[in-house]
C-alpha atoms as a PDB file:
ATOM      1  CA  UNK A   1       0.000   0.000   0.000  1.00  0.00           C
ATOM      2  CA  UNK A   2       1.094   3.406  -1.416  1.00  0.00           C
ATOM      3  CA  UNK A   3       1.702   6.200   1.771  1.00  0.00           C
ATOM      4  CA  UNK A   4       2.081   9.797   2.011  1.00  0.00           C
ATOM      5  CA  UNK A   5       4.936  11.015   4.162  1.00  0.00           C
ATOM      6  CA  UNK A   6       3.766  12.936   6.719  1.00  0.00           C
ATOM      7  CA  UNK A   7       4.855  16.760   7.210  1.00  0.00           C
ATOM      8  CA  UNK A   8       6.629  18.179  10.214  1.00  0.00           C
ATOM      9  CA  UNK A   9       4.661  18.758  13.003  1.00  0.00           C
ATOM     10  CA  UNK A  10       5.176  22.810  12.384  1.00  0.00           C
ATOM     11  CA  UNK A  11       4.287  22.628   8.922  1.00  0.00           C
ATOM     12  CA  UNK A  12       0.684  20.279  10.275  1.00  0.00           C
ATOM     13  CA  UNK A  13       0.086  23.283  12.677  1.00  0.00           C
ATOM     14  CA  UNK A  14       0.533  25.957  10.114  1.00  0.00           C
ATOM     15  CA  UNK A  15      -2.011  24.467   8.005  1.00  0.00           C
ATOM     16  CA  UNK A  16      -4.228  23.852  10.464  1.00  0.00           C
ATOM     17  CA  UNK A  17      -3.761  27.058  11.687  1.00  0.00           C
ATOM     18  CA  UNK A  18      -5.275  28.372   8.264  1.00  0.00           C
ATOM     19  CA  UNK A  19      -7.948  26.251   7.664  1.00  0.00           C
ATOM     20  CA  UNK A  20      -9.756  27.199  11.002  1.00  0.00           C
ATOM     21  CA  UNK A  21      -8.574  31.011  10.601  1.00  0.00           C
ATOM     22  CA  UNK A  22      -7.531  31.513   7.070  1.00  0.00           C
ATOM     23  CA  UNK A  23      -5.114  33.279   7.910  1.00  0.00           C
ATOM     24  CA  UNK A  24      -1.868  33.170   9.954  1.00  0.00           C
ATOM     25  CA  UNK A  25      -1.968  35.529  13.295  1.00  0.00           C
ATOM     26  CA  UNK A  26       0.426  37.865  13.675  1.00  0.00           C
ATOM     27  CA  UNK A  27       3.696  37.445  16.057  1.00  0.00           C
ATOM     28  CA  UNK A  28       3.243  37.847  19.831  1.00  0.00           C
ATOM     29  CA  UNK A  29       4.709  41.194  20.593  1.00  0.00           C
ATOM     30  CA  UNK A  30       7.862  41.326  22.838  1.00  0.00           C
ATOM     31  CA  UNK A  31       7.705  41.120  26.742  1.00  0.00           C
ATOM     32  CA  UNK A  32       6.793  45.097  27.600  1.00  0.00           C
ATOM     33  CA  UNK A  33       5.285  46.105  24.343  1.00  0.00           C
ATOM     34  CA  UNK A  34       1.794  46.679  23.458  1.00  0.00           C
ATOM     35  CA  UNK A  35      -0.975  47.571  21.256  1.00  0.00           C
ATOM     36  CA  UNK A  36      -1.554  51.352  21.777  1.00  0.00           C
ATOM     37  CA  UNK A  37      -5.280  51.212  21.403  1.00  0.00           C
ATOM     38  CA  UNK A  38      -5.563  48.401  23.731  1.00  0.00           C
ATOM     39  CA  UNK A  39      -4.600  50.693  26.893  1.00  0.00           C
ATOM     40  CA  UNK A  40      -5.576  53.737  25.745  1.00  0.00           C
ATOM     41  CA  UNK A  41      -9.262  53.810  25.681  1.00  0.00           C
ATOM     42  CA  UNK A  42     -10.867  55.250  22.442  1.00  0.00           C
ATOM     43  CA  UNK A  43      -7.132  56.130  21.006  1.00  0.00           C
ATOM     44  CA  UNK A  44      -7.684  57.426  17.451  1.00  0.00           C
ATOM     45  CA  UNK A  45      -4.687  56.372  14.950  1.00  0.00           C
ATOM     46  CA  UNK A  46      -3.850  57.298  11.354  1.00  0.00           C
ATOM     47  CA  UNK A  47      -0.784  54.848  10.659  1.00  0.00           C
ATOM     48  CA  UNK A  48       0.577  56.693   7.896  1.00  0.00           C
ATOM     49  CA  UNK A  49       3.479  54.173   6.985  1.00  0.00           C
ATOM     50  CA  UNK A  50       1.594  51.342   6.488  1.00  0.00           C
ATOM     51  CA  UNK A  51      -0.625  53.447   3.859  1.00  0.00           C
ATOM     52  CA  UNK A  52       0.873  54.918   0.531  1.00  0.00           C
ATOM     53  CA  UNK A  53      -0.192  58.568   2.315  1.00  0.00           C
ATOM     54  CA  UNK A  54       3.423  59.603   3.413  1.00  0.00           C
ATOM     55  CA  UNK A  55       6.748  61.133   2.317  1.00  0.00           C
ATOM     56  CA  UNK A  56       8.094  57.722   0.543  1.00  0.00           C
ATOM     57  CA  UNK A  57       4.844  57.444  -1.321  1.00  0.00           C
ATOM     58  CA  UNK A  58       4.407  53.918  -0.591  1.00  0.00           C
ATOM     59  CA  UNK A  59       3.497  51.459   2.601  1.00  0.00           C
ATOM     60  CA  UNK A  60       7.270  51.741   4.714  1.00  0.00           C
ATOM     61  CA  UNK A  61       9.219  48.667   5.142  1.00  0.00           C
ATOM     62  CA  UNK A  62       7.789  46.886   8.473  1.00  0.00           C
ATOM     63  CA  UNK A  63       4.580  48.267   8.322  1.00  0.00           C
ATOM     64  CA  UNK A  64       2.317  45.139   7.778  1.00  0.00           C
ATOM     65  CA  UNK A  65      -0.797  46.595   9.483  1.00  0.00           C
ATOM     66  CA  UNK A  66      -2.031  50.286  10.517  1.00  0.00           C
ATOM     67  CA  UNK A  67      -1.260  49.297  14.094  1.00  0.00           C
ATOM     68  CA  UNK A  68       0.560  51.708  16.974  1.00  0.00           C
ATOM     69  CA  UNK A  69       2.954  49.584  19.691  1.00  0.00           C
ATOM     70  CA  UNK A  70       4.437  51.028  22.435  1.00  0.00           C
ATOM     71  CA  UNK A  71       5.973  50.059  25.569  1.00  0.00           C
ATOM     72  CA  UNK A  72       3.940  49.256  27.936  1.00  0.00           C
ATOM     73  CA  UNK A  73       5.126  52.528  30.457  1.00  0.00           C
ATOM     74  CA  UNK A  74       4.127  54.718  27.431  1.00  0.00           C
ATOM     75  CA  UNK A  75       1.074  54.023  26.625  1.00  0.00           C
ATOM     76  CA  UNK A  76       0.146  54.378  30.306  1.00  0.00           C
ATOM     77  CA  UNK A  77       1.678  57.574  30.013  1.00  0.00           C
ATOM     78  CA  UNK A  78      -0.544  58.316  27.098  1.00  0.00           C
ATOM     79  CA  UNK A  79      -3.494  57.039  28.379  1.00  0.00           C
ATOM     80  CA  UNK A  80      -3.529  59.795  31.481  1.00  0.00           C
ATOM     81  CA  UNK A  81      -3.351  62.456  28.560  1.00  0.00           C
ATOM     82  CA  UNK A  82      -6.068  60.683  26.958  1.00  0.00           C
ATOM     83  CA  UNK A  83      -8.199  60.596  30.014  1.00  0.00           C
ATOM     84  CA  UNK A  84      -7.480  64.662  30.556  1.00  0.00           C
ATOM     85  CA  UNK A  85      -8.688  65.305  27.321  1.00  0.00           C
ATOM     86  CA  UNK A  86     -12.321  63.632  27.294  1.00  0.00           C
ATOM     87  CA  UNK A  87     -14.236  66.020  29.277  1.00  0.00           C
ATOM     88  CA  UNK A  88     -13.223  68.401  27.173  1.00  0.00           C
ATOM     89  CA  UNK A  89     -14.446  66.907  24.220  1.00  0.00           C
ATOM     90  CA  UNK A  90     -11.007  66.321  22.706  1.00  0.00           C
ATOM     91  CA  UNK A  91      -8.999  62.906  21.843  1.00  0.00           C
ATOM     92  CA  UNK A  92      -5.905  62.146  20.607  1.00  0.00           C
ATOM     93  CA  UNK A  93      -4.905  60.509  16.701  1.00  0.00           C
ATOM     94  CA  UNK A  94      -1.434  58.657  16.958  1.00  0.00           C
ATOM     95  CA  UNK A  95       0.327  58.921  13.349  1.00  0.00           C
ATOM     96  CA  UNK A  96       3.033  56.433  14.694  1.00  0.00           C
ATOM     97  CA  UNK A  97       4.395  54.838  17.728  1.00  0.00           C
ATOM     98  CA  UNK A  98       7.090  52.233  17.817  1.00  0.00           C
ATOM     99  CA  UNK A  99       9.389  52.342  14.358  1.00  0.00           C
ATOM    100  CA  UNK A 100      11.222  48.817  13.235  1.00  0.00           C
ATOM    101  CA  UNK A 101      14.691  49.701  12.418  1.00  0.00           C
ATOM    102  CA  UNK A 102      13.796  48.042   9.043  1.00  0.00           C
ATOM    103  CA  UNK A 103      11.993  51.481   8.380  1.00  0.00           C
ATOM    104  CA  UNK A 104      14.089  53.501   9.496  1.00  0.00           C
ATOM    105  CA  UNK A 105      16.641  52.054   6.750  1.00  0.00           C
ATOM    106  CA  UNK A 106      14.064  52.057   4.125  1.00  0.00           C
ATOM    107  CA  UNK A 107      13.988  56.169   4.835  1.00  0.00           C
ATOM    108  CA  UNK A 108      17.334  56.379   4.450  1.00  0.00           C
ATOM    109  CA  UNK A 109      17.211  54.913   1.360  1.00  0.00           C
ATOM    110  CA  UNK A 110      14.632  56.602   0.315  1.00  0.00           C
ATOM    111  CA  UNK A 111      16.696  60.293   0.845  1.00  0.00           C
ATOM    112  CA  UNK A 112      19.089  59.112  -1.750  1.00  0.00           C
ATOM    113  CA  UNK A 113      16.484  57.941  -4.535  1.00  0.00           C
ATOM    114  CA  UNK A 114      15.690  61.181  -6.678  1.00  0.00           C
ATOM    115  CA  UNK A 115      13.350  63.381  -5.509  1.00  0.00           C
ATOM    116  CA  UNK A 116       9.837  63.326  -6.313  1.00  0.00           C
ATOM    117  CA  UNK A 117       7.532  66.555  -6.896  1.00  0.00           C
ATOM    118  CA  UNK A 118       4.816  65.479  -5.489  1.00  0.00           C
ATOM    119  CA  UNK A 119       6.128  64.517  -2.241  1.00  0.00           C
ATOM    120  CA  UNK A 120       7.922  67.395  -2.248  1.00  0.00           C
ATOM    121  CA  UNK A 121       4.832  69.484  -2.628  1.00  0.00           C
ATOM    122  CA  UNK A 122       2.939  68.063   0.230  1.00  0.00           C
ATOM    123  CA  UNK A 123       6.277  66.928   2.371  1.00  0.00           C
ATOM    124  CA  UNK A 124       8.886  68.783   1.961  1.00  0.00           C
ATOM    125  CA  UNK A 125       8.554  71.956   0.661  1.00  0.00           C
ATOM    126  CA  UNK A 126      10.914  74.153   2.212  1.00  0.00           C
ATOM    127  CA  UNK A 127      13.728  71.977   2.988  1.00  0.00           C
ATOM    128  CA  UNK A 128      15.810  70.165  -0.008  1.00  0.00           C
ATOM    129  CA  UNK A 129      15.266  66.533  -0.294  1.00  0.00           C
ATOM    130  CA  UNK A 130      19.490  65.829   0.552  1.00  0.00           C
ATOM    131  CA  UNK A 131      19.340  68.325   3.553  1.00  0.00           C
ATOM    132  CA  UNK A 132      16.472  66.200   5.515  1.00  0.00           C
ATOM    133  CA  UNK A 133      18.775  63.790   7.561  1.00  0.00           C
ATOM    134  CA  UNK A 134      21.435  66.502   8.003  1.00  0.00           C
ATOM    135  CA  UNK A 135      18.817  68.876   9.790  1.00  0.00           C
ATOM    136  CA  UNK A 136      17.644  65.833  11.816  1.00  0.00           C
ATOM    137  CA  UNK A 137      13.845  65.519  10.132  1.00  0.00           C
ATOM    138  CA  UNK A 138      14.618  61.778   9.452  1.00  0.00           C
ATOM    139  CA  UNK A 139      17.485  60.156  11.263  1.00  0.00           C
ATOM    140  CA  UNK A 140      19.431  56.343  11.090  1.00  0.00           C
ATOM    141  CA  UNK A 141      18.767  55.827  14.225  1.00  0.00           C
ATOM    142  CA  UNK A 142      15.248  56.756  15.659  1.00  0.00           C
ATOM    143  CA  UNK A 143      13.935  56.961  19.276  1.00  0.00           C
ATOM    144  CA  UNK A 144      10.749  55.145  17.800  1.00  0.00           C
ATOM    145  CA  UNK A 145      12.871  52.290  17.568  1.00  0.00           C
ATOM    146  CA  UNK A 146      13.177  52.015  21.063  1.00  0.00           C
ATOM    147  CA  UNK A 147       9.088  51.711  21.457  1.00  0.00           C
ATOM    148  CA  UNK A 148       8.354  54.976  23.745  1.00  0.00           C
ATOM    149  CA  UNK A 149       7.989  58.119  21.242  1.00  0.00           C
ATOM    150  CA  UNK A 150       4.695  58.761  19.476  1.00  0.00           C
ATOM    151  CA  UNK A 151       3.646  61.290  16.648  1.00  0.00           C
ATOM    152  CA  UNK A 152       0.634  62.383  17.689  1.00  0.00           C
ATOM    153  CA  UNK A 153      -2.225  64.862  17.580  1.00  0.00           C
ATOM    154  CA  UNK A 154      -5.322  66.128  19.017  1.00  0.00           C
ATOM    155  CA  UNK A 155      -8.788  65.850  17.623  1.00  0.00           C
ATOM    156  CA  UNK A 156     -12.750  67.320  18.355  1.00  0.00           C
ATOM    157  CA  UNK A 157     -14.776  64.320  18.744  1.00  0.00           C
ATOM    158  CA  UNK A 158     -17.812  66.237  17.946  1.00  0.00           C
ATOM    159  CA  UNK A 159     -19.178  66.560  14.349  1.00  0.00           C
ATOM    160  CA  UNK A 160     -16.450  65.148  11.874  1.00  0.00           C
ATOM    161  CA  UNK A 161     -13.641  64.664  14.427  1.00  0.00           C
ATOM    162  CA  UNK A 162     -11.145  66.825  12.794  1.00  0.00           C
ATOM    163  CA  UNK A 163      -7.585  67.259  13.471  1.00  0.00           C
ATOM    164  CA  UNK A 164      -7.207  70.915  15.529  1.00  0.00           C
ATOM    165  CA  UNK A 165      -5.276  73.767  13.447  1.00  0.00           C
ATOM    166  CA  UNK A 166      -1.455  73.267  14.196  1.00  0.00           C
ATOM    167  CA  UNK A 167      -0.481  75.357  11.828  1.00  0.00           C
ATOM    168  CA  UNK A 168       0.946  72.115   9.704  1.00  0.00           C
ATOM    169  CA  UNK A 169       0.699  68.841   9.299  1.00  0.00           C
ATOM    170  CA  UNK A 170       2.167  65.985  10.869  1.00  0.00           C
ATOM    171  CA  UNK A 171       5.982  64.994   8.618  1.00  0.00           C
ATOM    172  CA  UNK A 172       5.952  68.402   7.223  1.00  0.00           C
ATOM    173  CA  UNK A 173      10.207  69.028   6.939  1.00  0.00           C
ATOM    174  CA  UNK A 174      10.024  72.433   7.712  1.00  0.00           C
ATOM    175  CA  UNK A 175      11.134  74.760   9.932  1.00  0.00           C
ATOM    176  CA  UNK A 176       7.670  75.679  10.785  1.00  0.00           C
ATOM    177  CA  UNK A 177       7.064  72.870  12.199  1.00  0.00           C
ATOM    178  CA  UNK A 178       9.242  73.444  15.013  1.00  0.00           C
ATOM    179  CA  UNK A 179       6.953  73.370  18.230  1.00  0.00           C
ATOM    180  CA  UNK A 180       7.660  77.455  18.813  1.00  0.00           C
ATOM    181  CA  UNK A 181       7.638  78.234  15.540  1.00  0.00           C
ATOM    182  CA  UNK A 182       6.664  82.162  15.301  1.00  0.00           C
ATOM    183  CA  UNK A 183       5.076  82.297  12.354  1.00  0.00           C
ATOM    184  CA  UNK A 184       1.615  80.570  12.752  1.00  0.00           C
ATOM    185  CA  UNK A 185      -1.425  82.124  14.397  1.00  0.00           C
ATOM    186  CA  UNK A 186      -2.555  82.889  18.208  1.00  0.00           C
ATOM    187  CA  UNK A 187      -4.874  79.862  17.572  1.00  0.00           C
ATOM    188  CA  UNK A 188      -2.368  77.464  15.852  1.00  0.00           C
ATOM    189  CA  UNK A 189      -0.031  78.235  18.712  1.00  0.00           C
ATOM    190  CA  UNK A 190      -2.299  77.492  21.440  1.00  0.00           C
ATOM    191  CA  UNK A 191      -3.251  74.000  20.341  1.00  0.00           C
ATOM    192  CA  UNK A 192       0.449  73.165  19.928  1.00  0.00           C
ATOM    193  CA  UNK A 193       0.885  74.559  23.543  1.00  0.00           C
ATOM    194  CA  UNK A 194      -2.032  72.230  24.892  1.00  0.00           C
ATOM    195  CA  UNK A 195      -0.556  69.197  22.808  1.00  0.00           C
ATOM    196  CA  UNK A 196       2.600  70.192  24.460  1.00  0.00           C
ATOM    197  CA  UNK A 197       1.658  70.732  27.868  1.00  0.00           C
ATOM    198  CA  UNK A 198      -0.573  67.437  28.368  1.00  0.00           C
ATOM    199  CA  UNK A 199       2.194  65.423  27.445  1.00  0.00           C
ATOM    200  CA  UNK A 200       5.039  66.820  29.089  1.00  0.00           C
ATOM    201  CA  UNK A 201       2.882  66.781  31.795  1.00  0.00           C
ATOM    202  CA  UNK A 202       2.395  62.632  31.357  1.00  0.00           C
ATOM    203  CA  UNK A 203       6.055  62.442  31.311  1.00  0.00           C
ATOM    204  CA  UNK A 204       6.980  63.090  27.527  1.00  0.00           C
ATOM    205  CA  UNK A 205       9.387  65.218  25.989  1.00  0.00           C
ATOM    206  CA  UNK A 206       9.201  67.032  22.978  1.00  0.00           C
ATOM    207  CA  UNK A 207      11.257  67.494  19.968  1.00  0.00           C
ATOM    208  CA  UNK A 208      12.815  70.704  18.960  1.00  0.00           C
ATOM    209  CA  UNK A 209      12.166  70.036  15.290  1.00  0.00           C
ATOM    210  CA  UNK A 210       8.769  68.387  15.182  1.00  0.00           C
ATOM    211  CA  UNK A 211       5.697  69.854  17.286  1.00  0.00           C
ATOM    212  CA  UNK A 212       4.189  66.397  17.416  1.00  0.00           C
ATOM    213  CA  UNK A 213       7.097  63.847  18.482  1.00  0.00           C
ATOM    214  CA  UNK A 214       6.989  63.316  21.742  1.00  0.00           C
ATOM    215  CA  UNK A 215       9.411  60.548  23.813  1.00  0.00           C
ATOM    216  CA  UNK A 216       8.602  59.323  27.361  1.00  0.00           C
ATOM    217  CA  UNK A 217      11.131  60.556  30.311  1.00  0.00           C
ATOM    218  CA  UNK A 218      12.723  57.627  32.158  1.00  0.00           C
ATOM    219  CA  UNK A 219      11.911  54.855  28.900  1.00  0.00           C
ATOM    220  CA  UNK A 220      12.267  51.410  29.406  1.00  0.00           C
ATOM    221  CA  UNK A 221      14.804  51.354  26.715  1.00  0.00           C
ATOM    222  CA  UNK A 222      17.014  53.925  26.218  1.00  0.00           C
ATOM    223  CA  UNK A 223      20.045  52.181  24.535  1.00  0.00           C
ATOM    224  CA  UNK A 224      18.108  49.396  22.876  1.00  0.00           C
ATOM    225  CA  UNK A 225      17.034  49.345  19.003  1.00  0.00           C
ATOM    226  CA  UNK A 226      13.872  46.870  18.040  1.00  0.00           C
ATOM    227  CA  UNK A 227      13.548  45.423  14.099  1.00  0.00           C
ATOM    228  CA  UNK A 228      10.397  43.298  15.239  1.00  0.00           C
ATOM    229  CA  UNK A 229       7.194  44.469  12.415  1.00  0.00           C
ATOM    230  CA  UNK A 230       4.435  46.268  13.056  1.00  0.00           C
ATOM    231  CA  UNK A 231       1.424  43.553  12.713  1.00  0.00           C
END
């Protein structure tokens, strides 16, 4: 009689795994790290490197799903700014949390491909493509990496939940997009100032160049870079 050889015992589980699921489940995260919106309750996100809606023009190496991780310690930190916000009819929209170093290479890259008008237009318009790592708007090695900085923003939950004025958007290279940037309006300034305050408050601290990067005080890992994806 004519048998089969039977497959490994991982390969047996893998395809059981996707006929009850049809699909394979994504990676348990590492010991510390979570899912943002998991601790922070009613955490808006707009994961802009897992979309095509970004400076590369395309999803960003690592990026498998429009998911936020942090460490755990952060996105405690962010839920107290979350929970300070509420009454007031306010929220906040994460743009990214925790980076894999596999992005931050593919951005690299991407400053030495030739420059593209578009993204330039929406991007980069007052800063030369080749000068963007030199004035520190994308660097080789990122604090995201190391799971406890956010971009981040506020929003109105009433009526269409928009973003609040800050006088530009998030990954604009420019300098006025520096969080004390003079050149925006009373308004504009104030909701940068609020962004600002709640999370320094939480125990963040900002960026010079970027009014909504924020890393927490004290992080879990302050020497250590991560390469796990975002799924």
């Amino acid at each position: 009689m004519h048998t089969h050889p039977r497959p490994p015992l991982a390969l047996a589980l893998l395809l059981a795994l996707l006929v009850t699921t049809g699909t394979v489940q994504a990676a348990p995260l590492p010991p510390g790290f979570v899912h943002a919106d998991e601790v922070v309750p009613g955490l808006k996100t707009d994961v802009r490197y897992a979309s095509s809606h970004n400076f590369v023009g395309r999803p960003v190496a690592g990026y498998l799903a429009p998911k936020v991780i942090l460490t755990k310690e952060a996105a405690q930190a962010l839920a107290q700014v979350q929970a300070r916000l509420r009454p007031f009819g306010l929220c906040l929209e994460v743009f990214d949390g925790y980076r894999p170093q596999r992005a931050v290479d593919d951005f690299v890259r991407w400053s030495k491909e030739p420059d593209d008008p578009k993204a330039r237009a929406e991007f980069y318009p007052d800063v030369p493509k080749e000068k963007i790592i030199p004035l520190g708007y994308v660097a080789a090695r990122s604090s995201h990496s190391r799971g406890s900085t956010v971009d981040l923003t506020l929003v109105a939950l009433d009526g269409e939940g928009k973003e609040l004025d800050m006088g530009g958007a998030f990954d604009l290279f420019s300098p006025r997009s520096a969080p004390l940037f003079p050149g925006i309006t009373a308004q504009q300034r104030a909701n940068r100032m609020l962004l600002r305050t709640l999370m320094m408050d939480a125990g963040f601290e900002p960026y010079s160049e970027e009014w909504w990067h924020f890393t927490l005080r004290g992080e879990p890992h302050p020497e250590r870079v991560f390469d796990f994806p975002v799924e």
